[in-house]
Structure formats: C-alpha cells, structure tokens
C-alpha atoms as a PDB file:
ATOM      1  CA  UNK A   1      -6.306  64.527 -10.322  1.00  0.00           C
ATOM      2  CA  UNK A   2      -4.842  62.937 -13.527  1.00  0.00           C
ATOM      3  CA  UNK A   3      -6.315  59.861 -15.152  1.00  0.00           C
ATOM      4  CA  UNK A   4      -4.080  56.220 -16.006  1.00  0.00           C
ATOM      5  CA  UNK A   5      -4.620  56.243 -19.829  1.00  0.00           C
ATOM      6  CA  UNK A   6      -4.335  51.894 -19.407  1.00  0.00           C
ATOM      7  CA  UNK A   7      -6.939  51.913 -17.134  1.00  0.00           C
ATOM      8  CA  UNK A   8      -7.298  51.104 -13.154  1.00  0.00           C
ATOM      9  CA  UNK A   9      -4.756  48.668 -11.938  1.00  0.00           C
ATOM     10  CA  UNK A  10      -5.991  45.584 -11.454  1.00  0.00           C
ATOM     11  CA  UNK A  11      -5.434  44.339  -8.064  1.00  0.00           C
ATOM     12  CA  UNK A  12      -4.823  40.513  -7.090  1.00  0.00           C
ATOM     13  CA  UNK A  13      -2.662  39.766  -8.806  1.00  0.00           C
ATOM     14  CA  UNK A  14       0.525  39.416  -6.910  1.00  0.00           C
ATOM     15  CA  UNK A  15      -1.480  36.983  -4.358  1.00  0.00           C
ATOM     16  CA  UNK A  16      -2.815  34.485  -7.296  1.00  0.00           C
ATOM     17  CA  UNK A  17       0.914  34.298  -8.267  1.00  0.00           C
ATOM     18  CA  UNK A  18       1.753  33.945  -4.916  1.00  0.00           C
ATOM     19  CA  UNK A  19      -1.129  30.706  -4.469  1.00  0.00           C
ATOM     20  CA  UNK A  20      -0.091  29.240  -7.403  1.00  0.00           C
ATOM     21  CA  UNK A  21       3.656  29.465  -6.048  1.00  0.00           C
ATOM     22  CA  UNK A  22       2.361  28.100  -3.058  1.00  0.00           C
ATOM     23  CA  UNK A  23       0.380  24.958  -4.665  1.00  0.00           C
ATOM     24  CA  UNK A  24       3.305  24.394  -6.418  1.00  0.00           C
ATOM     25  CA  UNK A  25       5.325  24.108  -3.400  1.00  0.00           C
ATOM     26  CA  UNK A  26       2.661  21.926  -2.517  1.00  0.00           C
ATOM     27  CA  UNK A  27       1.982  19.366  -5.079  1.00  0.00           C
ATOM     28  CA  UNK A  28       6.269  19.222  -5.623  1.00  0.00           C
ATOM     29  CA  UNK A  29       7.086  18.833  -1.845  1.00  0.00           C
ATOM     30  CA  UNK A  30       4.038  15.785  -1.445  1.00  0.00           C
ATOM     31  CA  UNK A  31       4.990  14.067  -4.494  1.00  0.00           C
ATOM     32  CA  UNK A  32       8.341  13.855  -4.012  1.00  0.00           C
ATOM     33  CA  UNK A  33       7.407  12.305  -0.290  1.00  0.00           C
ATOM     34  CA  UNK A  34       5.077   9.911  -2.673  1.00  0.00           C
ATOM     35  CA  UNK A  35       7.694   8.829  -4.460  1.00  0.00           C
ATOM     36  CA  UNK A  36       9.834   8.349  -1.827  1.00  0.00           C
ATOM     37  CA  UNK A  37       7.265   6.115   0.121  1.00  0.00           C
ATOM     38  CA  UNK A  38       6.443   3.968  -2.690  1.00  0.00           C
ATOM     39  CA  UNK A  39      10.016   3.452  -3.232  1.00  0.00           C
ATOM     40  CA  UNK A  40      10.640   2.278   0.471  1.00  0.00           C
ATOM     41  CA  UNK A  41       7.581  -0.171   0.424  1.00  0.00           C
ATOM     42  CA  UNK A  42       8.291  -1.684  -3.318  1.00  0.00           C
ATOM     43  CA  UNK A  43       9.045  -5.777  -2.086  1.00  0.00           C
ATOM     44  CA  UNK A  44      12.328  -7.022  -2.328  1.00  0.00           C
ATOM     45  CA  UNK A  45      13.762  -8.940  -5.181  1.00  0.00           C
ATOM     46  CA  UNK A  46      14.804 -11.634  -2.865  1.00  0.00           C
ATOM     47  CA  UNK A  47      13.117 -13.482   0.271  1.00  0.00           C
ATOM     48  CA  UNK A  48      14.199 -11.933   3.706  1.00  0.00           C
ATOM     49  CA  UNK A  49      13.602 -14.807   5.961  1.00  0.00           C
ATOM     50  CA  UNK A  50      12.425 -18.728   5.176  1.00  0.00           C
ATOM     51  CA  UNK A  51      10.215 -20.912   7.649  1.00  0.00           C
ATOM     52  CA  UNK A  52       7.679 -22.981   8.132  1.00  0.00           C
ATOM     53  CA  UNK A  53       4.114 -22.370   8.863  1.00  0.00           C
ATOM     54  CA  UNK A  54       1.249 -24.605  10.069  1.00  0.00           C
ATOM     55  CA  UNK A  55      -2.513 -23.936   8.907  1.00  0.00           C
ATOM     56  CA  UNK A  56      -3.839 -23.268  12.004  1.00  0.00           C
ATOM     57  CA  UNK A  57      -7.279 -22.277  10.594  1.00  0.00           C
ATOM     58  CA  UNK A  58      -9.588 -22.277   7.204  1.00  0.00           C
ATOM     59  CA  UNK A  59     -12.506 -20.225   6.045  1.00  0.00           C
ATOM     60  CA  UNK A  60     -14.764 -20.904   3.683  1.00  0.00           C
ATOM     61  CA  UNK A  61     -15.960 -18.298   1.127  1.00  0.00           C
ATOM     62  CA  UNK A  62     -20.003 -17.396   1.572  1.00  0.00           C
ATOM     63  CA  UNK A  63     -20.383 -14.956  -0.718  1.00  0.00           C
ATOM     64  CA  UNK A  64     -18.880 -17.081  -3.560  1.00  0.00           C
ATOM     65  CA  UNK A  65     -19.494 -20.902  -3.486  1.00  0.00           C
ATOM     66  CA  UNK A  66     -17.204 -21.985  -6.102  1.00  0.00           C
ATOM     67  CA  UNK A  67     -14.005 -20.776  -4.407  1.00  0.00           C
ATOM     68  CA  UNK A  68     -11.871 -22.268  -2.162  1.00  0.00           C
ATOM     69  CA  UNK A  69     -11.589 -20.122   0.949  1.00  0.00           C
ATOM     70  CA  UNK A  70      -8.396 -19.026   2.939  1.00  0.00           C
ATOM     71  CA  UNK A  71      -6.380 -20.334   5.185  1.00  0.00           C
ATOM     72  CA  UNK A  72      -4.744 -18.770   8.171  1.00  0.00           C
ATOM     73  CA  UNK A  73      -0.841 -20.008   8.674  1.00  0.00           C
ATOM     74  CA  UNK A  74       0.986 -18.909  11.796  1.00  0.00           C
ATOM     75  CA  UNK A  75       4.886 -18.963  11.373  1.00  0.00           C
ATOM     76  CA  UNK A  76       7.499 -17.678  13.391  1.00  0.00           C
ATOM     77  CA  UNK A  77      11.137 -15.667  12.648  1.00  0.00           C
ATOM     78  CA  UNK A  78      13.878 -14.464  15.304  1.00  0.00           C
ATOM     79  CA  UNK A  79      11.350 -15.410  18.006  1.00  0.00           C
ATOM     80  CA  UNK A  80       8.176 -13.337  16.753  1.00  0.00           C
ATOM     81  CA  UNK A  81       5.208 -15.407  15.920  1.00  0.00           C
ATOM     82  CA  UNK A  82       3.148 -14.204  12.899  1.00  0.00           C
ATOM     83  CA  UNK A  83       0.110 -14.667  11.407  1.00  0.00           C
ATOM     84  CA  UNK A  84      -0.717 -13.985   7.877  1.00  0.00           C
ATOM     85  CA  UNK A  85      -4.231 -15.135   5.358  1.00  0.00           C
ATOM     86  CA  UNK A  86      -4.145 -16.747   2.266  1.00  0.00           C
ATOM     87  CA  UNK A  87      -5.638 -18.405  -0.427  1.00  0.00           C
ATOM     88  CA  UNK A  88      -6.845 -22.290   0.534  1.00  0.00           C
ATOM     89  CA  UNK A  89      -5.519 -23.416  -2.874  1.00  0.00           C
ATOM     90  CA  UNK A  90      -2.351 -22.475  -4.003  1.00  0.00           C
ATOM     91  CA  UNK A  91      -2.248 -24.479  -6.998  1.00  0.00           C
ATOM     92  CA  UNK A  92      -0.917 -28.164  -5.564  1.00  0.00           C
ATOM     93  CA  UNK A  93      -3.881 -28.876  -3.138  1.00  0.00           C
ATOM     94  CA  UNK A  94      -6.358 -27.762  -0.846  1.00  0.00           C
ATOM     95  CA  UNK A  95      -4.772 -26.608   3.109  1.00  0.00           C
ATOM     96  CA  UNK A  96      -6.007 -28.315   5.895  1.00  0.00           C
ATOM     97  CA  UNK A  97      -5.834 -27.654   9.729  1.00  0.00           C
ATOM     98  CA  UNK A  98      -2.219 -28.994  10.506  1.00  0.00           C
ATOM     99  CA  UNK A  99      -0.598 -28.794   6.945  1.00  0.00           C
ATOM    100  CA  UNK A 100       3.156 -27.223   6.516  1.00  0.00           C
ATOM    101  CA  UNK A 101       3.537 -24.730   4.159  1.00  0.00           C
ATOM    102  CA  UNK A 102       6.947 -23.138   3.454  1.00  0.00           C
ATOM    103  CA  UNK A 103       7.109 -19.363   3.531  1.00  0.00           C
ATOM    104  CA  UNK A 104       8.930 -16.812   2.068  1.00  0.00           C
END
C-alpha cells in the first residue's frame, strides 16, 4: 500500500462549500423578499381617501402626567367604519368627546 506524499485528504469539505452555498441562497432569497416588503408598505406620497372623524373617546396618560393623552376618532370610507388612536394634542388644541377632525 503506497503512501499520499501531501498527506490524508481532508474530508468535509465539499459539504461546508455546499452550507455556505446554501446560506447564501438563504440570506439572498430572504432579503430580496425584505426588500420587496418594505417597498410595498413604504406610505404613499399622497392621501388615498379624505373624511371626517369624530372623537369618540380620550385617554389620559398614567404613567406620564405631563402629557396629553390620546384620543380615539372613528371615521368612515366607501362604507367601512374605522377606528384609529392618536395623540390628544395635535398642535391647535386639546380633542374632546364630539370634536371633528379631518383625516387623511
């Protein structure tokens, strides 16, 4: 039986190029979905719809004192009601149960 004069062959090696290959696949395939998503959900330049909402409840803030709250404003578009949270002050004055508020 003859000797290798470089030594025994190291074994392995075709499946760590083979799991990097695959990670590769991986992290390319995944990011490009990323990228994809976070282009889809970006938020348009422009306003899709304009109406008018009503407070139709406020919260005060217990944790911090010396902030205003949010408000709860319940708006409708093409027939679907909606209900979205938001700051109490939005810079002009504090909501109230009953205010109109545009929104965008």
């Amino acid at each position: 039986m003859k000797r290798s004069r470089t030594g025994p062959k190291r074994r392995g090696g075709g499946r760590l190029l083979a799991l990097v290959q695959f990670f590769a696949f991986l992290t390319a395939a995944f990011g490009g979905l990323g990228l994809y998503s976070s282009h889809l959900s970006r938020p348009l330049d422009q306003p899709t719809a304009r109406a008018s909402g009503t407070v139709v409840s406020t919260h005060e803030s217990t944790w911090f004192p010396k902030r205003a709250g949010s408000a709860s404003v319940r708006y409708a578009v093409g027939g679907a009601d909606y209900l979205i949270k938001t700051r109490r002050d939005p810079g002009e004055h504090f909501l109230r149960i009953g205010d109109v508020v545009p929104v965008e």
